[in-house]
Each structure stands twice: as structure tokens, then as C-alpha cells.
PDB file of N, CA and C in Angstrom:
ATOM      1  N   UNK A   1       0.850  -1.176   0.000  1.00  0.00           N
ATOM      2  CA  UNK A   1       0.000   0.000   0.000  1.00  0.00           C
ATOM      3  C   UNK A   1       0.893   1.235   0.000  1.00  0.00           C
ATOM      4  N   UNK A   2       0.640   2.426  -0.634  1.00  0.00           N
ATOM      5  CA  UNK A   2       1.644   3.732  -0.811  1.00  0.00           C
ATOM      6  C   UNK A   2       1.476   4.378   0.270  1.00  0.00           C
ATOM      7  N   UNK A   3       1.981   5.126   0.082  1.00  0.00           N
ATOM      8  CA  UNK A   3       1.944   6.262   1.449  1.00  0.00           C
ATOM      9  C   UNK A   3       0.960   7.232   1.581  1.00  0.00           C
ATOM     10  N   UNK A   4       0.541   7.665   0.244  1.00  0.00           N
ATOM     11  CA  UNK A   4      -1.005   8.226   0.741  1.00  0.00           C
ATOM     12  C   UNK A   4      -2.411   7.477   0.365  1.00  0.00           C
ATOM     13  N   UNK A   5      -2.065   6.150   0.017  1.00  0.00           N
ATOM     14  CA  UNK A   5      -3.354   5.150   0.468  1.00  0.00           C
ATOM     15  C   UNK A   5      -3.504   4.631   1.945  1.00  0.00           C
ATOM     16  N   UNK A   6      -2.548   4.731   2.965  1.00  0.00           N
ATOM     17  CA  UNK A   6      -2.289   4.177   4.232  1.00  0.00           C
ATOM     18  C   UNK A   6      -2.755   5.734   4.864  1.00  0.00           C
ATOM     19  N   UNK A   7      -2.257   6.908   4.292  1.00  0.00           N
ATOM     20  CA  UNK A   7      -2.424   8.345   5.500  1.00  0.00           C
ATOM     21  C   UNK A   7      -4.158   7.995   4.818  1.00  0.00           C
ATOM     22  N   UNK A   8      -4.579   8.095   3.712  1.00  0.00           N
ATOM     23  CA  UNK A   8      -6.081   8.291   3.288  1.00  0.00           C
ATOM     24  C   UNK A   8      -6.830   7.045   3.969  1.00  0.00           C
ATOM     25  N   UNK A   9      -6.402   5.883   4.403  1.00  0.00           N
ATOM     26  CA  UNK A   9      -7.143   5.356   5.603  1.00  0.00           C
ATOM     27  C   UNK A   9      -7.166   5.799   6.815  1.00  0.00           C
ATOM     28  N   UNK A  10      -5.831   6.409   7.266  1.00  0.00           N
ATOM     29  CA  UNK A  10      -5.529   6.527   9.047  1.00  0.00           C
ATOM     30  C   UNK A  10      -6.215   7.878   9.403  1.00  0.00           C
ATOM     31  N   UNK A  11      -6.343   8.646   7.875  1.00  0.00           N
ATOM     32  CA  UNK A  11      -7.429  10.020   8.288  1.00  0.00           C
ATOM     33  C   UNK A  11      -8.983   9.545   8.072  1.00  0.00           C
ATOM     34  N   UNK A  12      -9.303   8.489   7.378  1.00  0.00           N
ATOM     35  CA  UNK A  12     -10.737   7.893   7.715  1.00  0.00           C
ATOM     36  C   UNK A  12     -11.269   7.577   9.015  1.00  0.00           C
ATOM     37  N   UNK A  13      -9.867   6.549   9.874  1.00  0.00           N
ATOM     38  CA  UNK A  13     -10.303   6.303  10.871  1.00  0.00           C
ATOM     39  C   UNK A  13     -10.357   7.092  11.872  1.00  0.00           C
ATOM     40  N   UNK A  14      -9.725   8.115  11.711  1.00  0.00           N
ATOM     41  CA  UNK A  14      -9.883   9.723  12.857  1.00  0.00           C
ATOM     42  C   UNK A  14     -10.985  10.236  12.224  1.00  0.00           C
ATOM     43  N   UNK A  15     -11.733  10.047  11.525  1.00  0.00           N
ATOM     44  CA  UNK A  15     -13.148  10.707  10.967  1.00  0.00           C
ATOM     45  C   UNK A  15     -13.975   9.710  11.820  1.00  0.00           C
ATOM     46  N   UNK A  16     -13.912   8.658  11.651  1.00  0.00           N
ATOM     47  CA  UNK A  16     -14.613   7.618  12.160  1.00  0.00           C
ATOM     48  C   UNK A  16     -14.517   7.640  13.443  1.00  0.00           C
ATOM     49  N   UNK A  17     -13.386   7.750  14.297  1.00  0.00           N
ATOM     50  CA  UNK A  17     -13.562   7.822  15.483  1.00  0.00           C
ATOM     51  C   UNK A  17     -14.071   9.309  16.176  1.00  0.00           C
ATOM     52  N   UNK A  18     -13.560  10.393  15.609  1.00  0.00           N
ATOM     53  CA  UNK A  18     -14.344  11.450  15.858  1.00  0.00           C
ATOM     54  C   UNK A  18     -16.397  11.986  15.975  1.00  0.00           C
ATOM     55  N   UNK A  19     -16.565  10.958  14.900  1.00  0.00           N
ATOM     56  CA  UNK A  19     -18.236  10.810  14.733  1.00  0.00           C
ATOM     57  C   UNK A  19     -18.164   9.903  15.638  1.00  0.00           C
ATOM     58  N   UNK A  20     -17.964   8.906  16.421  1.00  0.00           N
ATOM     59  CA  UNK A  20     -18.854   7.797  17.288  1.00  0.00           C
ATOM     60  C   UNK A  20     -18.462   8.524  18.366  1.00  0.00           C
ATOM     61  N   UNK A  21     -17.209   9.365  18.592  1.00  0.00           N
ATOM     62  CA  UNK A  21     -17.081  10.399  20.159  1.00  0.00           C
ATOM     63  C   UNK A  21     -17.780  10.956  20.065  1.00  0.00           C
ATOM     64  N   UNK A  22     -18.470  11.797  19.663  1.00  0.00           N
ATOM     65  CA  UNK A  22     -19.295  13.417  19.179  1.00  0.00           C
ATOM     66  C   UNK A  22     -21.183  12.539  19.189  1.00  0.00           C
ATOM     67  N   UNK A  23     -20.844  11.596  18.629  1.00  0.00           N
ATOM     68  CA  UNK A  23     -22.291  11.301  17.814  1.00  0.00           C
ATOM     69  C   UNK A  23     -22.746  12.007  16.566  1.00  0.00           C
ATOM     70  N   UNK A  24     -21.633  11.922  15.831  1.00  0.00           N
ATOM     71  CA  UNK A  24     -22.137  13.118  14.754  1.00  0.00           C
ATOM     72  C   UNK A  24     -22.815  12.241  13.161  1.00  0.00           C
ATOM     73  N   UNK A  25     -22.367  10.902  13.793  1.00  0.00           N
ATOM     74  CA  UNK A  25     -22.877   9.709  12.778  1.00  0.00           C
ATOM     75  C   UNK A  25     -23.828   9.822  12.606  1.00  0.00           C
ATOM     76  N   UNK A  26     -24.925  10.232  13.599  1.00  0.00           N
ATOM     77  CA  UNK A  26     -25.829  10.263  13.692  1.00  0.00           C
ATOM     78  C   UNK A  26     -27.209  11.172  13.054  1.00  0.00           C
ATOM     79  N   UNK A  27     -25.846  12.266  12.840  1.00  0.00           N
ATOM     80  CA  UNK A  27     -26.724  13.679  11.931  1.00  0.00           C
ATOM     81  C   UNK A  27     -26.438  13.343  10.923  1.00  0.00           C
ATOM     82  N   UNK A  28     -27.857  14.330   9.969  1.00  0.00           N
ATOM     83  CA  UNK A  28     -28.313  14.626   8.836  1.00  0.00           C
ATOM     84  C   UNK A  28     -26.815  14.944   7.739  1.00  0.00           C
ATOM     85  N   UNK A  29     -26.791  15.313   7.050  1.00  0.00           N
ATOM     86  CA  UNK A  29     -25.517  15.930   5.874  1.00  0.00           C
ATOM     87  C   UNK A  29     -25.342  17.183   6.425  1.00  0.00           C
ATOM     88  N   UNK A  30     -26.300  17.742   6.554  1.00  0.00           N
ATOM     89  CA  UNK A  30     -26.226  19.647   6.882  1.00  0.00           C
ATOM     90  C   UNK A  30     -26.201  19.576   8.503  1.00  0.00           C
ATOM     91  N   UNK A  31     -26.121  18.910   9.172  1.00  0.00           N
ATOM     92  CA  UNK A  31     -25.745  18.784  10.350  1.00  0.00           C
ATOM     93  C   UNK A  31     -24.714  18.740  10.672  1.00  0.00           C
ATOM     94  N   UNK A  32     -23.977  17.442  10.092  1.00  0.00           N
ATOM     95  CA  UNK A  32     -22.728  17.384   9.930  1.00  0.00           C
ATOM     96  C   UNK A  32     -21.958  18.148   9.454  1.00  0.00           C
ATOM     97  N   UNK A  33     -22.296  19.267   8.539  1.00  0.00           N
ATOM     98  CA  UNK A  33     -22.057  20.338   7.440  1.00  0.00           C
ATOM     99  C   UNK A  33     -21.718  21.121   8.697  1.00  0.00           C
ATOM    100  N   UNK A  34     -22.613  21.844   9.635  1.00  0.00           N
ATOM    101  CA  UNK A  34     -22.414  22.709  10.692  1.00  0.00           C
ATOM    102  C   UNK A  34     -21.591  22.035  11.616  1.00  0.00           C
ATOM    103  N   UNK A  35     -21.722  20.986  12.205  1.00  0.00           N
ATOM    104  CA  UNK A  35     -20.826  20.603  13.061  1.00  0.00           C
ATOM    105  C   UNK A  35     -19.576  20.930  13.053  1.00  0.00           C
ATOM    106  N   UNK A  36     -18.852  20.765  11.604  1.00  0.00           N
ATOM    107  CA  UNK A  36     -17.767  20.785  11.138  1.00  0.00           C
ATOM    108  C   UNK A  36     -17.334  21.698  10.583  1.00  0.00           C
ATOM    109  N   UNK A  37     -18.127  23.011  10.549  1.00  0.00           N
ATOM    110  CA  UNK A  37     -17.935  24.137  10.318  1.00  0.00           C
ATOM    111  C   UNK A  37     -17.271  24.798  11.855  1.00  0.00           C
ATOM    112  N   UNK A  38     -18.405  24.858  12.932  1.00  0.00           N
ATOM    113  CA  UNK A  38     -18.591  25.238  14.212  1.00  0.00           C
ATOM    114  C   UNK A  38     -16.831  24.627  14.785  1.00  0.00           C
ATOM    115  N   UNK A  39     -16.798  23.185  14.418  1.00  0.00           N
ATOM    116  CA  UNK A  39     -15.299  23.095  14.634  1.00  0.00           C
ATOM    117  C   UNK A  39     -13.739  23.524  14.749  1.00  0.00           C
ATOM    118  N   UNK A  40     -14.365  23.672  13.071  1.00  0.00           N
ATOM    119  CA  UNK A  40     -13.054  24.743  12.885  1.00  0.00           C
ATOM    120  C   UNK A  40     -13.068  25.991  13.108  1.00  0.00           C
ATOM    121  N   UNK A  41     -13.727  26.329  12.838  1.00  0.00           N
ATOM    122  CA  UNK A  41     -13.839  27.810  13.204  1.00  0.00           C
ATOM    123  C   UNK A  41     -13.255  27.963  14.960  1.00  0.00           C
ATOM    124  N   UNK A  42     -13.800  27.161  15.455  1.00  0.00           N
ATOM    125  CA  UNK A  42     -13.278  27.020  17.175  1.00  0.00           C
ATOM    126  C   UNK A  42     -11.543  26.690  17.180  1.00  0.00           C
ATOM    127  N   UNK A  43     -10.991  25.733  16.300  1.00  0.00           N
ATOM    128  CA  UNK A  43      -9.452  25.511  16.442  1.00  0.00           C
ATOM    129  C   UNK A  43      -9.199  26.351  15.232  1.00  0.00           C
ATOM    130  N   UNK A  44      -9.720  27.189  14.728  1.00  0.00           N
ATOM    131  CA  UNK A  44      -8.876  28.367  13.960  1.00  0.00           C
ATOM    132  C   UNK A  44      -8.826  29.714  14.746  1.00  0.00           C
ATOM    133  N   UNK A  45      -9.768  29.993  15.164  1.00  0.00           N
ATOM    134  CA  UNK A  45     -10.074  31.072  16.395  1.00  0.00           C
ATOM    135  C   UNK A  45      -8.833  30.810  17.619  1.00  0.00           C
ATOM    136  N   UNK A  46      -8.944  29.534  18.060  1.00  0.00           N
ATOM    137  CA  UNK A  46      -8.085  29.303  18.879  1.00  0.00           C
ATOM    138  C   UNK A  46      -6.330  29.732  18.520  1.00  0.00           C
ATOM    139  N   UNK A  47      -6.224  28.922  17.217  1.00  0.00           N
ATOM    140  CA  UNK A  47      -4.915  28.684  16.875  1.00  0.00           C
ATOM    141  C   UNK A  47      -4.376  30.813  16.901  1.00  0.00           C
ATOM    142  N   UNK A  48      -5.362  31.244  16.124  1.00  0.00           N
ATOM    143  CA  UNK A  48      -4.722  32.598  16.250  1.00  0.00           C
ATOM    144  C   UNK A  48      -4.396  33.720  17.413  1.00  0.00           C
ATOM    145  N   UNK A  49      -5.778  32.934  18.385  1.00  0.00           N
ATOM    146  CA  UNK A  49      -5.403  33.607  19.479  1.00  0.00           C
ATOM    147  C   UNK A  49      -3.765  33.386  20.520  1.00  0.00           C
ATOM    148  N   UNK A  50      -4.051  32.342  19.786  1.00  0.00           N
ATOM    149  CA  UNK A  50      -2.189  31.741  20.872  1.00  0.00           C
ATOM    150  C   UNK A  50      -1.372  32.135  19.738  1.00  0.00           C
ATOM    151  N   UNK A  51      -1.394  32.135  18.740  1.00  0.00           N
ATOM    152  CA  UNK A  51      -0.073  32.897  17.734  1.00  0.00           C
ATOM    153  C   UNK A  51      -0.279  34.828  18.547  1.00  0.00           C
ATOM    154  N   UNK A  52      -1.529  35.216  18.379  1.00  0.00           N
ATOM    155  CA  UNK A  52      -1.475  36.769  18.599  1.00  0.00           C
ATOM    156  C   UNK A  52      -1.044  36.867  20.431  1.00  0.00           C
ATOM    157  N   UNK A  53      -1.134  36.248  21.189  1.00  0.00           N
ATOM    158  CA  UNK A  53      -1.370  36.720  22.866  1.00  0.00           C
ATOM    159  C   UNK A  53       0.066  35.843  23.449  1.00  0.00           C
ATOM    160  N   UNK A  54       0.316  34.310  23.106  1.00  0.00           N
ATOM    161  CA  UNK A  54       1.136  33.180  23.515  1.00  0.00           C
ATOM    162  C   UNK A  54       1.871  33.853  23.713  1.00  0.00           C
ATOM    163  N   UNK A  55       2.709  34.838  22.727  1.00  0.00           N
ATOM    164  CA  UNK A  55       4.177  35.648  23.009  1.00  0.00           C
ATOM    165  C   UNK A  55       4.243  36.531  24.170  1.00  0.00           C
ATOM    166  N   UNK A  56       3.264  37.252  24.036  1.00  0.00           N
ATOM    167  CA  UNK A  56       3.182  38.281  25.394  1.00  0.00           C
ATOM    168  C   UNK A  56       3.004  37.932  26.634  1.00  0.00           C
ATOM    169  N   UNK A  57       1.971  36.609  26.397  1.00  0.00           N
ATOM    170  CA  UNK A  57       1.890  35.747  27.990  1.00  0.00           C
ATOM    171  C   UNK A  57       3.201  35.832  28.287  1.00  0.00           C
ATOM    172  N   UNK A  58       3.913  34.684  27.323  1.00  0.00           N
ATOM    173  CA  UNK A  58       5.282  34.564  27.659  1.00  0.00           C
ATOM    174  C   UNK A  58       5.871  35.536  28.037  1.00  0.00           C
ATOM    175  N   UNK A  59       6.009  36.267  27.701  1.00  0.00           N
ATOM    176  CA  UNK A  59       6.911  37.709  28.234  1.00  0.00           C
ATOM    177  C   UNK A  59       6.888  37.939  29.747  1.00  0.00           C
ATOM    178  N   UNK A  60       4.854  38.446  29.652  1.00  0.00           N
ATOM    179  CA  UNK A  60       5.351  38.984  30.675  1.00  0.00           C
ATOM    180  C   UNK A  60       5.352  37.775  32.168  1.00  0.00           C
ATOM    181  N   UNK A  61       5.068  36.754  31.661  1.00  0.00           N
ATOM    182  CA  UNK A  61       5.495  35.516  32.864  1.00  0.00           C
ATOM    183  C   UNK A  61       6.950  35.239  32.994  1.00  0.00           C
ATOM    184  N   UNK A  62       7.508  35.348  32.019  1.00  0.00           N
ATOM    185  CA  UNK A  62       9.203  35.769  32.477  1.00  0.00           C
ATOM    186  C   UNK A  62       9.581  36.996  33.392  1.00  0.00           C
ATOM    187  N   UNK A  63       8.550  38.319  32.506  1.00  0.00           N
ATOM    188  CA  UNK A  63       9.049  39.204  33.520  1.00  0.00           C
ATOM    189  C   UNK A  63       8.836  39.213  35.029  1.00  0.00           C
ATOM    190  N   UNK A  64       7.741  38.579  35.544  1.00  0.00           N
ATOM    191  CA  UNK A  64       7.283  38.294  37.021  1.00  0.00           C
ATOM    192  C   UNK A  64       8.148  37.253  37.010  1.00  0.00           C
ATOM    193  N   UNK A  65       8.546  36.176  36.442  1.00  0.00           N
ATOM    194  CA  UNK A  65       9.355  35.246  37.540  1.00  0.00           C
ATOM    195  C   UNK A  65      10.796  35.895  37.872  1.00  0.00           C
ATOM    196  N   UNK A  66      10.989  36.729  36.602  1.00  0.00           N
ATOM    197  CA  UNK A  66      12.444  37.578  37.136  1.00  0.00           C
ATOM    198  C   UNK A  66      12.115  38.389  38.612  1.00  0.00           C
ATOM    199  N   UNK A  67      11.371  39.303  38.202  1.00  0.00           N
ATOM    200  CA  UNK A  67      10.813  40.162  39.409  1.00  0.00           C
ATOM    201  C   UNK A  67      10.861  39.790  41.121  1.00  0.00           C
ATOM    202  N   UNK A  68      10.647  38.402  40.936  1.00  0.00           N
ATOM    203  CA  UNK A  68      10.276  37.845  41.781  1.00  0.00           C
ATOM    204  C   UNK A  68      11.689  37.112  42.603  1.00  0.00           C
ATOM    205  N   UNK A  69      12.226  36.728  41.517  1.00  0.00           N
ATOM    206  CA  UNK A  69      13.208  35.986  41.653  1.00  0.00           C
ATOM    207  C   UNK A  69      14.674  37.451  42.185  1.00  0.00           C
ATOM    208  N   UNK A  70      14.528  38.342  41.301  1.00  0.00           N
ATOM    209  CA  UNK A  70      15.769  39.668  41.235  1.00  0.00           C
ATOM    210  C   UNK A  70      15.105  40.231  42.391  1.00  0.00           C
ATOM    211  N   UNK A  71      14.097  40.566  42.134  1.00  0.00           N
ATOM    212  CA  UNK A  71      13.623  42.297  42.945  1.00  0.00           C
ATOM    213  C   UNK A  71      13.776  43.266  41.942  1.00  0.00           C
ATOM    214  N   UNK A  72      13.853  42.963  40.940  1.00  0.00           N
ATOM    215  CA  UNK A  72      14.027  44.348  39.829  1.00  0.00           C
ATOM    216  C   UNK A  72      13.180  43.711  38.061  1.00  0.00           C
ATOM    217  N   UNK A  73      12.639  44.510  37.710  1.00  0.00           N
ATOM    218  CA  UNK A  73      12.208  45.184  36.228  1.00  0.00           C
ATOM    219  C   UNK A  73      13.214  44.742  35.432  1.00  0.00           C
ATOM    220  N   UNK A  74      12.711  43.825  34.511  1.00  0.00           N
ATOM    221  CA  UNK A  74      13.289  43.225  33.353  1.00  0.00           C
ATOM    222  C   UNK A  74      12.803  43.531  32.024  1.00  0.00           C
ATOM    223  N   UNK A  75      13.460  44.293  30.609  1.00  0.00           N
ATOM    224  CA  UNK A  75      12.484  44.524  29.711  1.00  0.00           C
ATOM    225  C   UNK A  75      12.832  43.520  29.109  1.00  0.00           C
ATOM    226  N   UNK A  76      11.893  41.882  29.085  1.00  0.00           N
ATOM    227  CA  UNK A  76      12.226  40.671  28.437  1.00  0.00           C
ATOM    228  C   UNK A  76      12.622  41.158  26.607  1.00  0.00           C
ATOM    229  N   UNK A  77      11.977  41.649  26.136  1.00  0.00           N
ATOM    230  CA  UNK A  77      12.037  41.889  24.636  1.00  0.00           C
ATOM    231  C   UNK A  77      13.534  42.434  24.149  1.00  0.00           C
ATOM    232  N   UNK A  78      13.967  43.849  25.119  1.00  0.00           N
ATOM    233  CA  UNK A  78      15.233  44.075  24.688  1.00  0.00           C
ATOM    234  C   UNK A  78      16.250  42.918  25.403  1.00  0.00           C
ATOM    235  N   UNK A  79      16.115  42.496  26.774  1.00  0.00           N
ATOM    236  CA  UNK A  79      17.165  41.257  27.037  1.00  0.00           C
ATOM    237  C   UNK A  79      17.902  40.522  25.881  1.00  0.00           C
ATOM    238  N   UNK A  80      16.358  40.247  25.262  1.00  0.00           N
ATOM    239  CA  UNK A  80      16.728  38.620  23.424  1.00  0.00           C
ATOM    240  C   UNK A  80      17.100  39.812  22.732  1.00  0.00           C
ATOM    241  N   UNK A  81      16.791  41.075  22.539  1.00  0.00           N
ATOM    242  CA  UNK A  81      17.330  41.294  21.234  1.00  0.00           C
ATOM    243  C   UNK A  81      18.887  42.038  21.625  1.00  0.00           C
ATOM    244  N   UNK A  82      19.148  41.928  23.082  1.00  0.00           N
ATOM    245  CA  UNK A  82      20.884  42.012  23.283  1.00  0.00           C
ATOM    246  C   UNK A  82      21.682  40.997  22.935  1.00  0.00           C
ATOM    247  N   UNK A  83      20.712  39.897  23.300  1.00  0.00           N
ATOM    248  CA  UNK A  83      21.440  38.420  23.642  1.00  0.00           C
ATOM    249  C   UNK A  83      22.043  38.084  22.276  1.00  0.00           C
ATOM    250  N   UNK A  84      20.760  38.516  21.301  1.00  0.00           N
ATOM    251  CA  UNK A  84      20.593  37.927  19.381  1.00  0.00           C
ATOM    252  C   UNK A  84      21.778  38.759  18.659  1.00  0.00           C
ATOM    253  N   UNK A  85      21.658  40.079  19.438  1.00  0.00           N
ATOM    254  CA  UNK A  85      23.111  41.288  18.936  1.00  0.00           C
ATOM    255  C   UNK A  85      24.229  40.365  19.227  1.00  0.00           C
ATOM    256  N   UNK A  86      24.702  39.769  20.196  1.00  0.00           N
ATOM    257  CA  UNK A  86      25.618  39.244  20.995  1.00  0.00           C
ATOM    258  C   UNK A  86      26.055  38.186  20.065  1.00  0.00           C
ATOM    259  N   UNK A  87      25.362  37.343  20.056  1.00  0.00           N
ATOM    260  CA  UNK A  87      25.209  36.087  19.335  1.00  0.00           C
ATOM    261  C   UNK A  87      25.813  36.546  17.993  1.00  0.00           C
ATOM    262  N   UNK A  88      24.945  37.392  17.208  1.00  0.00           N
ATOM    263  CA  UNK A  88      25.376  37.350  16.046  1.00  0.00           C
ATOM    264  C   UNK A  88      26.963  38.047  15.479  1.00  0.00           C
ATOM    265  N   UNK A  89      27.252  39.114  16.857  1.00  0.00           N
ATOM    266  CA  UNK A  89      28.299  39.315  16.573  1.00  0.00           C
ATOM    267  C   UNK A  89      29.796  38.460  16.862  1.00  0.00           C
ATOM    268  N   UNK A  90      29.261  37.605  17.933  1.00  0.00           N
ATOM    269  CA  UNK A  90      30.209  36.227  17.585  1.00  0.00           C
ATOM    270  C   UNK A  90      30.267  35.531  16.594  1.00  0.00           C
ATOM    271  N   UNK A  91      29.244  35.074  16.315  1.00  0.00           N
ATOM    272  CA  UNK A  91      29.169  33.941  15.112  1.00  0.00           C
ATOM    273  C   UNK A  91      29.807  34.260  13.813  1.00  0.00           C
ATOM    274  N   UNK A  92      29.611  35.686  13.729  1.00  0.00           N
ATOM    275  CA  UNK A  92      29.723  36.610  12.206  1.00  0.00           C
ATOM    276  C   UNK A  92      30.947  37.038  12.054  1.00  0.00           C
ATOM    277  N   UNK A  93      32.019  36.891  13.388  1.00  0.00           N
ATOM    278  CA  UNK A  93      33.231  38.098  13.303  1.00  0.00           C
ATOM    279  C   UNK A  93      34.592  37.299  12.897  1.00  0.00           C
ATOM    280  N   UNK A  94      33.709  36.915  11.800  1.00  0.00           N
ATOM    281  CA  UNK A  94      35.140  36.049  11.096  1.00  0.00           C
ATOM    282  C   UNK A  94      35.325  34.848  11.830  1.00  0.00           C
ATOM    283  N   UNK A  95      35.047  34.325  12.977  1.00  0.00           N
ATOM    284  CA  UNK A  95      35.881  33.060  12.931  1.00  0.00           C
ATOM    285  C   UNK A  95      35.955  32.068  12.388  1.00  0.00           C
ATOM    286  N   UNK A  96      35.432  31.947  11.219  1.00  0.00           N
ATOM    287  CA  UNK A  96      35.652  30.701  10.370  1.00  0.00           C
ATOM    288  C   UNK A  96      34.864  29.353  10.125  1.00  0.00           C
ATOM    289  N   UNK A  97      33.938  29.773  11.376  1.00  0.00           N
ATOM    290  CA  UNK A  97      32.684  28.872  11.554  1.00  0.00           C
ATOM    291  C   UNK A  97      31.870  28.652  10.012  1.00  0.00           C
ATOM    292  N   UNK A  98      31.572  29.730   9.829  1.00  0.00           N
ATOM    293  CA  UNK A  98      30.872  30.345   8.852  1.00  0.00           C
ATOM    294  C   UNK A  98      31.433  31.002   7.286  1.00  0.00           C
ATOM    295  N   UNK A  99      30.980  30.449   6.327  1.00  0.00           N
ATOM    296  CA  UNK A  99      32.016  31.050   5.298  1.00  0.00           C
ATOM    297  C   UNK A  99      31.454  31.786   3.898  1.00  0.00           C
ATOM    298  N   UNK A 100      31.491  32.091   3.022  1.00  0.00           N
ATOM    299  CA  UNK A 100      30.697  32.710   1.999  1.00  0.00           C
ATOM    300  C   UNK A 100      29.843  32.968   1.600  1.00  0.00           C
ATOM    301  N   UNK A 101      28.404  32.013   1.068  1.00  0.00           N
ATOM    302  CA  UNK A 101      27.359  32.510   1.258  1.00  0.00           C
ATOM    303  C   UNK A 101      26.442  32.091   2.680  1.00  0.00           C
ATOM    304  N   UNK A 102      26.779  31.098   3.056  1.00  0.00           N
ATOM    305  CA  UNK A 102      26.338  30.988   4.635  1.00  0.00           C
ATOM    306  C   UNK A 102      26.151  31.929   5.650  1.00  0.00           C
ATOM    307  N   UNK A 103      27.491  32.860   5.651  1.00  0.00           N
ATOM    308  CA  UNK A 103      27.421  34.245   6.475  1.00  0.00           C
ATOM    309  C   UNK A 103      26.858  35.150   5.858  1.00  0.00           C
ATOM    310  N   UNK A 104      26.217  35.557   4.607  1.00  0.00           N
ATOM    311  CA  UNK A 104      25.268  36.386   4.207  1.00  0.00           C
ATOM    312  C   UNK A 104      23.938  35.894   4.762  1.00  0.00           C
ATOM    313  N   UNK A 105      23.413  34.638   4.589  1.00  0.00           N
ATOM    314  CA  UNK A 105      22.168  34.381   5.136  1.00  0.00           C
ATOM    315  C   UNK A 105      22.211  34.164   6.639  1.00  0.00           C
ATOM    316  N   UNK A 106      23.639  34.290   7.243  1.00  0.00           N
ATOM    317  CA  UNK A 106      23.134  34.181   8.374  1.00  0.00           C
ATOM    318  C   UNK A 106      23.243  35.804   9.155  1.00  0.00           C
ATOM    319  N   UNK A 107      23.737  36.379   8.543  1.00  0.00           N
ATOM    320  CA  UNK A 107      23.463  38.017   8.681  1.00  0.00           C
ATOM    321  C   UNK A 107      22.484  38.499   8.375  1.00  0.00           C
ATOM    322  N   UNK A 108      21.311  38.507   6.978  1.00  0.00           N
ATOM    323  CA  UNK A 108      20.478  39.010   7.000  1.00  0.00           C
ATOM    324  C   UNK A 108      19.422  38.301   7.752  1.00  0.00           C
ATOM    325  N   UNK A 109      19.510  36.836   8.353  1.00  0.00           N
ATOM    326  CA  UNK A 109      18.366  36.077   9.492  1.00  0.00           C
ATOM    327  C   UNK A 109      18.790  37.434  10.473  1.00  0.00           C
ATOM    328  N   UNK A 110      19.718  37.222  10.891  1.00  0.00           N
ATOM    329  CA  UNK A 110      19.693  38.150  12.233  1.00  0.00           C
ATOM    330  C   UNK A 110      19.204  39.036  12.163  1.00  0.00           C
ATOM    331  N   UNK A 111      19.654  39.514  10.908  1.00  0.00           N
ATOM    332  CA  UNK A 111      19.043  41.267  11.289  1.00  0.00           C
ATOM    333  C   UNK A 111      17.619  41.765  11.264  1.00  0.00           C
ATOM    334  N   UNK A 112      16.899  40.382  10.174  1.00  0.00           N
ATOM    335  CA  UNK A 112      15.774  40.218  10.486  1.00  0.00           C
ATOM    336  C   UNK A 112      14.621  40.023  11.790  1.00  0.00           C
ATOM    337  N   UNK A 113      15.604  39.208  12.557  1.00  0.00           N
ATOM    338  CA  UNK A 113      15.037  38.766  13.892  1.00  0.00           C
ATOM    339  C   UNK A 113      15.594  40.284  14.837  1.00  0.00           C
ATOM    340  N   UNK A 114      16.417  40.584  14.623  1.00  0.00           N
ATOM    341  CA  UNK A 114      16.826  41.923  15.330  1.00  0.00           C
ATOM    342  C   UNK A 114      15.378  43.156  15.214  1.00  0.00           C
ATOM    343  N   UNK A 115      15.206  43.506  13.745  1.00  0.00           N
ATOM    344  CA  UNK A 115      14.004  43.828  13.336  1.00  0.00           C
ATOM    345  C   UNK A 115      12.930  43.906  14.166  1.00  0.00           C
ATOM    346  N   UNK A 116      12.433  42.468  13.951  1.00  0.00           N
ATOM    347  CA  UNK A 116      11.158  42.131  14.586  1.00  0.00           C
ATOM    348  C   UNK A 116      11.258  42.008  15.917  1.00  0.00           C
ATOM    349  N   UNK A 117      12.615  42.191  16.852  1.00  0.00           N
ATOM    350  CA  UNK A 117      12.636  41.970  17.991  1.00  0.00           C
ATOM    351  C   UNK A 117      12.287  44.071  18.600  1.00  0.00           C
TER     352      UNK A 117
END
């Protein structure tokens, strides 16, 4: 059997087992139609809310465990983008690690992530 005749069964049987959890075997076409609308829409809603908020949680739960841990105000965001300066100016300053076009892409990653940091 190929490789997408074996995934096109093993995603049948997660269809299959998803309808006998739910009971959705049980509905009409347009039932099922909404069900599976109402679904995604719930793990797409979801998925963006943790891409848009996940980072900042993170942040600022670093910054309280520092707080907590120091006694002092941490700006987590500039910390990484010292650390990423740091980093890249090791990696980049010639030592040999790195050589012709490798150190172009790995200069403009950084400066990219520097950017967005």
C-alpha cells in the first residue's frame, strides 16, 4: 500500500472515530455540514489567538518570575534582542565557523530577527 493510500485510511479512521465520540454519525448531511464548520472555526479562532497573545503571555510571565526571583524590572524583549546582537556578533566576526554565502544568510536572518525583535 503507498503512502497516501495508508495516511487516506488513518485520516478515515480519525473521521470515524471522531463521529462515534461526538455522535455526529448520527446527523443529517447539513448537520454534519455545521458541526464541522462550528469546529473549525473554534481551532482556527483558537490557533490565532495563541499565535497573537502566547508571546506576550510569555513575556510577561518571564518578567514576574524575574521580578520575583531579582527584585528588579526586566524589559524581556530588549534582554533577546541584546542576547541575538551578541550572538550574532560572535558567530559573524570572522571566525571561520561560517564562510561565503552561509554568512550572508546568516546576517540578513539576524538582522531580520533583530528587526522584529
Amino acid at each position: 500500500m503507498s503512502v497516501f493510500g495508508s495516511f487516506r485510511r488513518w485520516l478515515s479512521l480519525k473521521q470515524y472515530q471522531l463521529e462515534v465520540t461526538f455522535s455526529v454519525y448520527m446527523f443529517t448531511p447539513w448537520e454534519k455540514f455545521f458541526f464541522s464548520s462550528v469546529v473549525f472555526l473554534l481551532f482556527s479562532l483558537t490557533f490565532i489567538a495563541a499565535c497573537l497573545y502566547l508571546p506576550h503571555h510569555i513575556s510577561f510571565l518571564v518578567d514576574r518570575a524575574w521580578y520575583y526571583i531579582n527584585g528588579e524590572h526586566i524589559n524581556v524583549a530588549e534582554a533577546v534582542h541584546d542576547v541575538v546582537r551578541d550572538m550574532s556578533a560572535g558567530a559573524l566576526a570572522g571566525t571561520g565557523v561560517m564562510a561565503g554565502t552561509a554568512t550572508a544568510v546568516a546576517q540578513e536572518t539576524v538582522e531580520t530577527v533583530l528587526k522584529e525583535l
